[in-house]
N, C-alpha and C. Protein backbone atom coordinates (compact mmCIF):
# COMPACT_ATOMS: atom_id res chain seq x y z
N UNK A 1 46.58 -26.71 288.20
CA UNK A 1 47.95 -27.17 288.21
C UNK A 1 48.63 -26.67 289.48
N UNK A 2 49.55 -27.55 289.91
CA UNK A 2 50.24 -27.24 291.25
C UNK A 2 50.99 -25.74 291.07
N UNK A 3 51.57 -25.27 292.12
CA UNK A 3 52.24 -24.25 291.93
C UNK A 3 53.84 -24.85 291.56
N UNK A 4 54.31 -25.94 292.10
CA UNK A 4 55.73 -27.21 291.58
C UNK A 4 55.39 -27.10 289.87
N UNK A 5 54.40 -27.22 289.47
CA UNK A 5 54.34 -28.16 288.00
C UNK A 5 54.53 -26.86 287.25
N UNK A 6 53.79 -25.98 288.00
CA UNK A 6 54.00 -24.61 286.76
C UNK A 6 55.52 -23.66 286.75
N UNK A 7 55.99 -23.76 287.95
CA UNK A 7 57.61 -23.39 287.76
C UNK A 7 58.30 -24.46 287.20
N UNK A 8 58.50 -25.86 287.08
CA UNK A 8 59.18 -26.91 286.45
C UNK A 8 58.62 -25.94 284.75
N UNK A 9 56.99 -26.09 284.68
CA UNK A 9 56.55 -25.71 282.98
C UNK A 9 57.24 -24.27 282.53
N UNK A 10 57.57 -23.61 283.42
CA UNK A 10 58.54 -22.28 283.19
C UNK A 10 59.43 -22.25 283.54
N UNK A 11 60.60 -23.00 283.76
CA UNK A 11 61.52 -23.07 283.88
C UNK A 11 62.73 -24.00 282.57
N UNK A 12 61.33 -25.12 282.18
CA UNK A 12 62.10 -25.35 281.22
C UNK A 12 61.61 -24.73 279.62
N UNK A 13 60.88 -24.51 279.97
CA UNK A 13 60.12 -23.51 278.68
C UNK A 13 61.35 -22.52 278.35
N UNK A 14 61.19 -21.86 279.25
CA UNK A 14 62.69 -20.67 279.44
C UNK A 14 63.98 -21.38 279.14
N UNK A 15 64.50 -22.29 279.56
CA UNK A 15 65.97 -23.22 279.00
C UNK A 15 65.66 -23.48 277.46
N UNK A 16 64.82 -23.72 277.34
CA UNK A 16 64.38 -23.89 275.80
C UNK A 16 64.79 -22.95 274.67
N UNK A 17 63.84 -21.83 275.22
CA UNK A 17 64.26 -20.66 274.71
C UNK A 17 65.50 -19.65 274.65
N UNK A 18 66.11 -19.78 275.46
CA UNK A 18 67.83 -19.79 275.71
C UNK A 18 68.73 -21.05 274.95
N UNK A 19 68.41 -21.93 275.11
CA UNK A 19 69.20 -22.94 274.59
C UNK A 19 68.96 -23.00 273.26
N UNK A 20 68.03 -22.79 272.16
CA UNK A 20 68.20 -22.57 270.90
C UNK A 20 68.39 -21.13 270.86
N UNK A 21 68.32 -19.62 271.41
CA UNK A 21 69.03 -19.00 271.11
C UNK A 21 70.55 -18.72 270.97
N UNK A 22 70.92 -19.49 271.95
CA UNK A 22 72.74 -19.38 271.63
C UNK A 22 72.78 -20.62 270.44
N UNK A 23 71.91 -21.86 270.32
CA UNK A 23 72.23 -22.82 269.28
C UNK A 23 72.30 -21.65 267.89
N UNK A 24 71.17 -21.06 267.54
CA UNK A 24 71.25 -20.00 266.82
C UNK A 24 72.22 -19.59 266.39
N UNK A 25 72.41 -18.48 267.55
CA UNK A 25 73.58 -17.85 266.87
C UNK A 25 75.22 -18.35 266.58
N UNK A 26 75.19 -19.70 267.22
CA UNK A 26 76.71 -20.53 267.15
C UNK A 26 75.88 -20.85 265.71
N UNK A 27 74.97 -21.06 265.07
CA UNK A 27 75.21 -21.94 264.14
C UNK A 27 75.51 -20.41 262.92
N UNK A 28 75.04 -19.19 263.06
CA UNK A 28 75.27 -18.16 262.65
C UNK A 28 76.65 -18.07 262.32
N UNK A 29 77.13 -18.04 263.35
CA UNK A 29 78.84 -18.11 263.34
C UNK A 29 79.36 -18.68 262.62
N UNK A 30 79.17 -20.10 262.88
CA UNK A 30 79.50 -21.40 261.73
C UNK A 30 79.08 -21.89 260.87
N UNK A 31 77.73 -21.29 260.29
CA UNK A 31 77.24 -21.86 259.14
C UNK A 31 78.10 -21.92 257.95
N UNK A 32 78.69 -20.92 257.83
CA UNK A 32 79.67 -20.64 256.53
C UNK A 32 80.82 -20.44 256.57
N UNK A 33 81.64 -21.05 257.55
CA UNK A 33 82.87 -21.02 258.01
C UNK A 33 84.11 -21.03 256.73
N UNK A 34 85.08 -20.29 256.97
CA UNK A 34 85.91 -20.52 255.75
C UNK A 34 87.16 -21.64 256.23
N UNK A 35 86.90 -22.71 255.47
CA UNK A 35 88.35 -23.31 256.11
C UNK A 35 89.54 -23.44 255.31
N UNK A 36 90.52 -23.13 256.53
CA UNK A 36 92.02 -23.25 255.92
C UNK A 36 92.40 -24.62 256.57
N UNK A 37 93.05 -25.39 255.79
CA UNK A 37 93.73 -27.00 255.92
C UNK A 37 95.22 -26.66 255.94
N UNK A 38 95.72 -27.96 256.58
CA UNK A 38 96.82 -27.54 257.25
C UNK A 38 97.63 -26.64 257.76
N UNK A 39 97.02 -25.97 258.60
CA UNK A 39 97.70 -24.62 259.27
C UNK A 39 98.46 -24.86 260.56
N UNK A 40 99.83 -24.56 260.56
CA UNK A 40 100.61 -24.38 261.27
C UNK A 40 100.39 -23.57 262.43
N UNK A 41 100.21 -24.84 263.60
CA UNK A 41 100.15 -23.96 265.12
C UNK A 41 101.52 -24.21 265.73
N UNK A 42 101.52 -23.51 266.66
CA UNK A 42 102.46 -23.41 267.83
C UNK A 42 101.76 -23.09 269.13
N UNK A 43 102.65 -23.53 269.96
CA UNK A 43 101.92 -22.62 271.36
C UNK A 43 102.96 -21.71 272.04
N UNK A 44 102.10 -20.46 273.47
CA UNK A 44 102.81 -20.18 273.55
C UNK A 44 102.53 -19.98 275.17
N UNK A 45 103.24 -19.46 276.25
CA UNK A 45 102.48 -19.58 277.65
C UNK A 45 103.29 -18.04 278.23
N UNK A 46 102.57 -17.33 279.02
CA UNK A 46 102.73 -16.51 279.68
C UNK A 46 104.07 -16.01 280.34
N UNK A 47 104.70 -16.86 280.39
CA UNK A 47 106.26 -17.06 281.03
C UNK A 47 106.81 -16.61 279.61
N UNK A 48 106.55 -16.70 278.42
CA UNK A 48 107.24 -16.02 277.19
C UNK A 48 107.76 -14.53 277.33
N UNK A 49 108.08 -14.18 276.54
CA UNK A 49 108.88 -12.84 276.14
C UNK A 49 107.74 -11.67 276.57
N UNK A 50 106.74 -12.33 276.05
CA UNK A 50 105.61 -11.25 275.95
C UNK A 50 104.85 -10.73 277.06
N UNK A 51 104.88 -11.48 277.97
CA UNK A 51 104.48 -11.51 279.67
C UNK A 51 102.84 -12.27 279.60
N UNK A 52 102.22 -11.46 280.74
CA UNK A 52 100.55 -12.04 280.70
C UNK A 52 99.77 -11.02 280.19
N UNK A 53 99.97 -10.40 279.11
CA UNK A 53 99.01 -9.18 278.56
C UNK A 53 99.31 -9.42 276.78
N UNK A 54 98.37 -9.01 276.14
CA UNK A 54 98.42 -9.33 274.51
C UNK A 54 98.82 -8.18 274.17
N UNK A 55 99.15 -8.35 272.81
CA UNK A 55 99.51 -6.09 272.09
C UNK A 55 98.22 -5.29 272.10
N UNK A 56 96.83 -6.03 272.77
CA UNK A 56 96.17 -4.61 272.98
C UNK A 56 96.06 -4.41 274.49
N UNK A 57 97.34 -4.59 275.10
CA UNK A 57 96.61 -4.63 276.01
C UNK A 57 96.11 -5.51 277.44
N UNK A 58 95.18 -6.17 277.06
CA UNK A 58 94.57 -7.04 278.08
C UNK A 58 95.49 -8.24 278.25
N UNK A 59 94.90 -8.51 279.57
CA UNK A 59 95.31 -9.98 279.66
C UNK A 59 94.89 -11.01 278.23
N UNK A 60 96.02 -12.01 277.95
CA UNK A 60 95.68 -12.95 277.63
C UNK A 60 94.86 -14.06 277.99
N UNK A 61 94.03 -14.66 277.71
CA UNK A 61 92.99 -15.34 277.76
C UNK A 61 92.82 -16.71 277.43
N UNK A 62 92.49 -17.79 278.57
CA UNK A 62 92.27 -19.30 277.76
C UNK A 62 91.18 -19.22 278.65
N UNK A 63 90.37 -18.55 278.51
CA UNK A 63 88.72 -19.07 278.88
C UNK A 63 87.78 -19.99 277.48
N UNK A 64 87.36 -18.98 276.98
CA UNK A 64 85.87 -19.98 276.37
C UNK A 64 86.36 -19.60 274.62
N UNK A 65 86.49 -18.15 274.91
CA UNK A 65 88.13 -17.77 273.52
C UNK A 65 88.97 -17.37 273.56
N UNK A 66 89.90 -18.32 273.37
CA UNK A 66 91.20 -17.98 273.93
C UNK A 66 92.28 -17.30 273.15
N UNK A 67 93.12 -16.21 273.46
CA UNK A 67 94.09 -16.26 273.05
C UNK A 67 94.93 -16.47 271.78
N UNK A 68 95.47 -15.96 270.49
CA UNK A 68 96.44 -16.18 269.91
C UNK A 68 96.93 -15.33 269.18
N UNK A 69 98.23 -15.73 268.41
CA UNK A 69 99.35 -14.56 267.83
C UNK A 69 99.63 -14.96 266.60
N UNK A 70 99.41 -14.01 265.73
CA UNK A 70 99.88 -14.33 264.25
C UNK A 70 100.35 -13.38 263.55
N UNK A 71 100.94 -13.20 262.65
CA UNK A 71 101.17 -11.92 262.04
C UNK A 71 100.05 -11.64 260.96
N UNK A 72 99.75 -9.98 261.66
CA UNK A 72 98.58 -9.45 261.10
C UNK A 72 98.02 -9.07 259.88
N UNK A 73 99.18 -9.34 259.53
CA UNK A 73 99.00 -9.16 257.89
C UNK A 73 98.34 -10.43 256.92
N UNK A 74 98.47 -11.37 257.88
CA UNK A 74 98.16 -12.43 257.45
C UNK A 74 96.79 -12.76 257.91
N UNK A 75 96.82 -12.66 259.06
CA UNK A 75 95.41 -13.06 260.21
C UNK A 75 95.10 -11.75 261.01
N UNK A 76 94.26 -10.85 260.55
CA UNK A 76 94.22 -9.87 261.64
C UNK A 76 93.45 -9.46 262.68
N UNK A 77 94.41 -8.58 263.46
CA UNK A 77 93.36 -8.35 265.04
C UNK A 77 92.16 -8.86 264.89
N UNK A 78 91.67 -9.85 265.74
CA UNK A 78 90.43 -9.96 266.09
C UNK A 78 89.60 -10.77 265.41
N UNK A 79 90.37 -11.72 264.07
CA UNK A 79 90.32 -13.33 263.54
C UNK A 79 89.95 -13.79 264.71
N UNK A 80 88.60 -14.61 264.46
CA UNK A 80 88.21 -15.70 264.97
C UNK A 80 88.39 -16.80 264.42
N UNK A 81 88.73 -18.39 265.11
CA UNK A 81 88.52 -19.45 265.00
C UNK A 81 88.67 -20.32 265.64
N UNK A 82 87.98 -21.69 265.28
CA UNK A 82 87.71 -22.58 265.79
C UNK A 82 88.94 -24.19 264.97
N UNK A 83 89.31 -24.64 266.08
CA UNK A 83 90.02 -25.59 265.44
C UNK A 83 89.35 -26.71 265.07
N UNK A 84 89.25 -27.52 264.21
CA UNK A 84 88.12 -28.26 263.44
C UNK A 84 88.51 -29.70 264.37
N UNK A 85 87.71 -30.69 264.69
CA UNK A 85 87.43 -31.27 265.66
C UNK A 85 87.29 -30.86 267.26
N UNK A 86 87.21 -29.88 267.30
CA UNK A 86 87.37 -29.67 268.44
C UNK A 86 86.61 -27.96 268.85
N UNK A 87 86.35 -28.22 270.37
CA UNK A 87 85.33 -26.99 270.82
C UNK A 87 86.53 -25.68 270.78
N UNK A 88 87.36 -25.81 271.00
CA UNK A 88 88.52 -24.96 271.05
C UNK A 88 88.29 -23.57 269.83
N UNK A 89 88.11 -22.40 270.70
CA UNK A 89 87.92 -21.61 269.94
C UNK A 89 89.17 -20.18 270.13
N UNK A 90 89.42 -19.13 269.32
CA UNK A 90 90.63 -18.84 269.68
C UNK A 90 90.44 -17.22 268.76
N UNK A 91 90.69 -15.96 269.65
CA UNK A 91 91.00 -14.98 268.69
C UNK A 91 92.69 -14.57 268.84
N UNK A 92 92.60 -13.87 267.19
CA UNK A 92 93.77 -12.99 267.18
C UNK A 92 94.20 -11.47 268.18
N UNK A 93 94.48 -11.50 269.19
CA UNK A 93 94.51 -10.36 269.64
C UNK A 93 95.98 -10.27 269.74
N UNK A 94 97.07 -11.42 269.35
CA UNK A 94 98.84 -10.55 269.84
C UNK A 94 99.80 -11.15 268.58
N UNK A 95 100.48 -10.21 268.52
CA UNK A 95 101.67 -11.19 267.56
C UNK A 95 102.72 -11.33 267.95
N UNK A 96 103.73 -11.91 267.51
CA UNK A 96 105.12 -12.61 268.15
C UNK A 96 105.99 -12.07 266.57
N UNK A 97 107.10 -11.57 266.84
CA UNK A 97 108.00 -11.49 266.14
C UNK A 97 108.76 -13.09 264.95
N UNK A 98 108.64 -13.47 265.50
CA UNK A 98 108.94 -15.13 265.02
C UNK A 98 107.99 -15.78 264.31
N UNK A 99 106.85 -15.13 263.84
CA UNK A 99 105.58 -15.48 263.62
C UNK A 99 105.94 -14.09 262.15
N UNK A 100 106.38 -13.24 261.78
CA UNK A 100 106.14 -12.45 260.97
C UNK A 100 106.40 -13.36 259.40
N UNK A 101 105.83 -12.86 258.61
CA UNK A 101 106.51 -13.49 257.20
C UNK A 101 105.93 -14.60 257.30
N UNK A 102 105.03 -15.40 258.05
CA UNK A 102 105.04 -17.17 258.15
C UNK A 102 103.26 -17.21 258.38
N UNK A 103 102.73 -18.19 258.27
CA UNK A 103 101.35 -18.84 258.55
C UNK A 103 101.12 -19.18 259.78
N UNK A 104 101.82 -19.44 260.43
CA UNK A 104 102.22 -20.04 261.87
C UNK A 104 100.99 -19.33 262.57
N UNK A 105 100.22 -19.98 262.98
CA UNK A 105 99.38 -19.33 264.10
C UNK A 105 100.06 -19.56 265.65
N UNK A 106 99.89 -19.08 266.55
CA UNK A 106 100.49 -18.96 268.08
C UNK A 106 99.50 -19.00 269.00
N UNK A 107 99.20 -20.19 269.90
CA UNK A 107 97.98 -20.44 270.87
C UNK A 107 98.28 -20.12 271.69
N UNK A 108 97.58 -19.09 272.84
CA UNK A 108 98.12 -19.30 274.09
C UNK A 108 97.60 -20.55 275.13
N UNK A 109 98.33 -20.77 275.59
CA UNK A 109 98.31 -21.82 276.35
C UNK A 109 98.61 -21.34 277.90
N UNK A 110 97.59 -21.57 279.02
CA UNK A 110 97.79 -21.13 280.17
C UNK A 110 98.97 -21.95 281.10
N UNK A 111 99.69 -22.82 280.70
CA UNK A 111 101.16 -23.34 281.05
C UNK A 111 101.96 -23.64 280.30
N UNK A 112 103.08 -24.19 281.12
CA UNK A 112 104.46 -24.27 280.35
C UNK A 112 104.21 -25.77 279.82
N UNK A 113 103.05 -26.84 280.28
CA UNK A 113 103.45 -27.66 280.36
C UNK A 113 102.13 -28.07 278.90
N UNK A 114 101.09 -27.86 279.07
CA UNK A 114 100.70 -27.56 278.15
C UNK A 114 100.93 -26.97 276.62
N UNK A 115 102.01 -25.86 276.85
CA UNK A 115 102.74 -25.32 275.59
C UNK A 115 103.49 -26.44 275.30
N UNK A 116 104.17 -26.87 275.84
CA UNK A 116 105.04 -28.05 275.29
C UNK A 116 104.50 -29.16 275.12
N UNK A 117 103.26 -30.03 275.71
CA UNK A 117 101.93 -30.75 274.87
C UNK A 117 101.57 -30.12 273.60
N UNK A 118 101.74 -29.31 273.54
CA UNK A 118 101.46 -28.43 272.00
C UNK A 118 101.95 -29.00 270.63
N UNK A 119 103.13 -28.83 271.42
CA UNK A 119 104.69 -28.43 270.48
C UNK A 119 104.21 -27.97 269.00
N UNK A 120 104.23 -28.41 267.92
CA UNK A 120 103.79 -27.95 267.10
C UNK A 120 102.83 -29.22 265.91
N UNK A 121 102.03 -28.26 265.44
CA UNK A 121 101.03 -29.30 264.79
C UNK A 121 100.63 -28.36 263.72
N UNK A 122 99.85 -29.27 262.39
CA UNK A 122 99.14 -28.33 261.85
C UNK A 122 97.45 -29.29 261.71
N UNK A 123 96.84 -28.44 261.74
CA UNK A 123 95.27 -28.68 261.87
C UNK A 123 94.45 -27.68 261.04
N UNK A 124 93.35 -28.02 260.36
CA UNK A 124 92.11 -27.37 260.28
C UNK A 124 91.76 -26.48 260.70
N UNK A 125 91.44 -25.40 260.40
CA UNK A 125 90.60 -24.63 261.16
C UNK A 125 89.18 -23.81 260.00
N UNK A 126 88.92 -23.36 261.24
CA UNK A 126 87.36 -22.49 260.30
C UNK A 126 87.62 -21.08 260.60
N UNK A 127 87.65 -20.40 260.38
CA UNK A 127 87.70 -18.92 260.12
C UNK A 127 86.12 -18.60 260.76
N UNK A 128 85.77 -18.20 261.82
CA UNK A 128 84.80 -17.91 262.24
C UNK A 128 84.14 -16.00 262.03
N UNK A 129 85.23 -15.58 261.98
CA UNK A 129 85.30 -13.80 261.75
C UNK A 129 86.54 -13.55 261.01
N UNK A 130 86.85 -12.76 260.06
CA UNK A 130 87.90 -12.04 259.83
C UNK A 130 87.97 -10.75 260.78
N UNK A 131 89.13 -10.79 260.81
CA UNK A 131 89.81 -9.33 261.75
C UNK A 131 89.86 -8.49 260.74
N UNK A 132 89.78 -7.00 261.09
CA UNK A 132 89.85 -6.08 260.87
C UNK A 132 91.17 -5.79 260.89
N UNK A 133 92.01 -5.36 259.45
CA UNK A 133 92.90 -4.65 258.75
C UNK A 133 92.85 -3.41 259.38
N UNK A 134 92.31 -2.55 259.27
CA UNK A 134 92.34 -1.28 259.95
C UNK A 134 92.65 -0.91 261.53
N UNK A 135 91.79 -2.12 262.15
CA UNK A 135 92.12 -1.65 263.59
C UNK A 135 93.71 -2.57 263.81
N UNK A 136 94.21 -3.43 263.03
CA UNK A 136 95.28 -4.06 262.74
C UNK A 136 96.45 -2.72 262.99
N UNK A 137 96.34 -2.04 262.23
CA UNK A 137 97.38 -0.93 261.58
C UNK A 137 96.49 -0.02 262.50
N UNK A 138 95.75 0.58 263.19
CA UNK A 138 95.92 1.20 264.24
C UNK A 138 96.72 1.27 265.35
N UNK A 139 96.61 -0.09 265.78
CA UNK A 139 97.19 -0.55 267.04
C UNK A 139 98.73 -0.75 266.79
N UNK A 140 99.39 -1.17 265.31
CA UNK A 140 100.71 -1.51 264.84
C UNK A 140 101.28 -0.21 264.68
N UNK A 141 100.69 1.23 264.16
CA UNK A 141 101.34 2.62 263.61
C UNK A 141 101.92 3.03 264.75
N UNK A 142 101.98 3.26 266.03
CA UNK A 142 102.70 3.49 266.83
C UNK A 142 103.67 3.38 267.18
N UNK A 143 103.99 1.63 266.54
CA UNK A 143 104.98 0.93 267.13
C UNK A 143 105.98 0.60 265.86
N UNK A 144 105.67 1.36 264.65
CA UNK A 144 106.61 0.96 263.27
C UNK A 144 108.11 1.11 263.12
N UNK A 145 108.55 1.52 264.10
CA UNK A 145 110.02 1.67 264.77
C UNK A 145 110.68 0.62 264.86
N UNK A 146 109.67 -0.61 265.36
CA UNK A 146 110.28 -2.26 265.41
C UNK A 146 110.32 -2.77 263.88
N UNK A 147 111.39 -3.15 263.90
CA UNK A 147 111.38 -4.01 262.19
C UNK A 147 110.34 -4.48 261.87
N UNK A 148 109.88 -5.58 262.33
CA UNK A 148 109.38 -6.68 262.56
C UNK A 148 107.53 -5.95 262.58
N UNK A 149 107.17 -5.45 263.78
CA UNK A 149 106.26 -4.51 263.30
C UNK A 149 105.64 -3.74 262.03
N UNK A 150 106.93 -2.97 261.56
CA UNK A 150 107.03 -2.18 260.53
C UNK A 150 106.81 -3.29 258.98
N UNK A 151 107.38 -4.83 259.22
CA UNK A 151 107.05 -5.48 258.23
C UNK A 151 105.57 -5.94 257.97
N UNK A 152 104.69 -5.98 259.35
CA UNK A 152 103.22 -6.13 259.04
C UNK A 152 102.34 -5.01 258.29
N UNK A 153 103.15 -4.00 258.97
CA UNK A 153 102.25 -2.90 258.27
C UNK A 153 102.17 -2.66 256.75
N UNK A 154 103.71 -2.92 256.32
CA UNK A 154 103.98 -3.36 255.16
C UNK A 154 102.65 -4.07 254.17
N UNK A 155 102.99 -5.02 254.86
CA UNK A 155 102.28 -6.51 253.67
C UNK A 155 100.40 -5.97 254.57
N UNK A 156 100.06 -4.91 255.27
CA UNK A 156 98.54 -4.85 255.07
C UNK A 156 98.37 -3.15 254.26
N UNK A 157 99.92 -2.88 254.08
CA UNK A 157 99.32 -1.73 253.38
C UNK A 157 99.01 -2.47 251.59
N UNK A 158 100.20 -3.61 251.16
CA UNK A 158 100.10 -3.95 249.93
C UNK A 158 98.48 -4.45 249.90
N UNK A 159 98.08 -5.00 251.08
CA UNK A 159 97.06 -6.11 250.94
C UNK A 159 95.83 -4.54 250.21
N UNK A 160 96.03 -3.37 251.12
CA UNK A 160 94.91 -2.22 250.64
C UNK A 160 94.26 -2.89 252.21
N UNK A 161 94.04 -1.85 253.55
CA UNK A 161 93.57 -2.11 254.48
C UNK A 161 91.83 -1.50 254.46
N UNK A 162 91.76 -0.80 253.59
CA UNK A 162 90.26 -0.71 253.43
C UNK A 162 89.61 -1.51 252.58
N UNK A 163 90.11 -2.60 251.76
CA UNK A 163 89.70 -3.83 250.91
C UNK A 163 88.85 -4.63 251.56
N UNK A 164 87.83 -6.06 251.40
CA UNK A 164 87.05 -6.63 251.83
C UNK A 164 88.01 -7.14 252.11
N UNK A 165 88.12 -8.26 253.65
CA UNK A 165 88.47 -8.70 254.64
C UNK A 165 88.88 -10.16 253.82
N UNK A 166 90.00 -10.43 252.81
CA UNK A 166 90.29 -11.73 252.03
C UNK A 166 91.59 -11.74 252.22
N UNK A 167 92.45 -12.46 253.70
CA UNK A 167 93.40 -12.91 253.36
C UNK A 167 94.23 -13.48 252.85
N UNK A 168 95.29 -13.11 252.03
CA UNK A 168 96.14 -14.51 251.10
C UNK A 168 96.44 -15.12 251.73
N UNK A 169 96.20 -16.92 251.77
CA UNK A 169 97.10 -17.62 252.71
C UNK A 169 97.79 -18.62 251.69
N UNK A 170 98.85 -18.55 251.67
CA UNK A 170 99.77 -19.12 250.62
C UNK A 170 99.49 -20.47 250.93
């Protein structure tokens, strides 16, 4: 065999083997997705109140997972999901005051113009990970001084933050 034919035969041999390993584990992810129907989005863009950084921290994000804000008591830190038709995938890493008490999920959106293509919708989604309650109320105990704050911590102390990961969604 040529020395051409046997890098083409290892090269796609190798794509092969990469390409059903991530098929794999996306289908891992999603095999058993939990879905919530009609859930209330919003968007939100960097120019907001909140600047270009989330409550842990980092920049906000619309790469490959992007970005969003909910109140944690409801959806916590680090909820994954995917919006159902669509590749659009999205974690919980910030919350918005206006978002407490409510279902409302909060997308970030990397413009103004885009956020307002948004405006508001409700859609499908799949629950790809539950967030962690605990690191929820880690990152929130600092800051229980804010009302609004102080009301998440609230409704994840009723929820029991060491409980299995089952949010109520009314």
């Amino acid at each position: 065999m040529s020395t051409y034919l046997k890098l083409t035969l290892i090269a796609s041999f190798s794509g092969l083997v990469v390409g059903c390993a991530e098929h794999q584990h996306e289908q891992h992810l999603s095999s058993n997705p939990h879905r919530l129907k009609h859930v209330r989005t919003t968007a939100y863009s960097r120019g907001e109140d909140g600047g270009r950084k989330n409550a842990i921290g980092q920049r906000l994000s619309d790469h490959k997972c992007r970005s969003a804000a909910s109140d944690w008591s409801r959806f916590p830190l680090g909820t994954r999901f995917r919006i159902v038709g669509s590749n659009d995938e999205y974690i919980i890493d910030d919350y918005g005051t206006a978002l407490i008490g409510t279902n409302t999920i909060d997308l970030y959106k990397p413009s103004k113009l885009e956020m307002r293509r948004w405006g508001v919708r409700h859609v499908d989604i799949d629950i790809l990970e539950w967030g962690s309650e605990q690191k929820s109320l880690q990152v929130l105990s600092p800051r229980a001084k804010h009302p609004s704050v102080k009301r998440m911590i609230v409704g994840l102390q009723k929820k029991g933050a060491n409980k299995p990961q089952t949010p109520a969604i009314d």
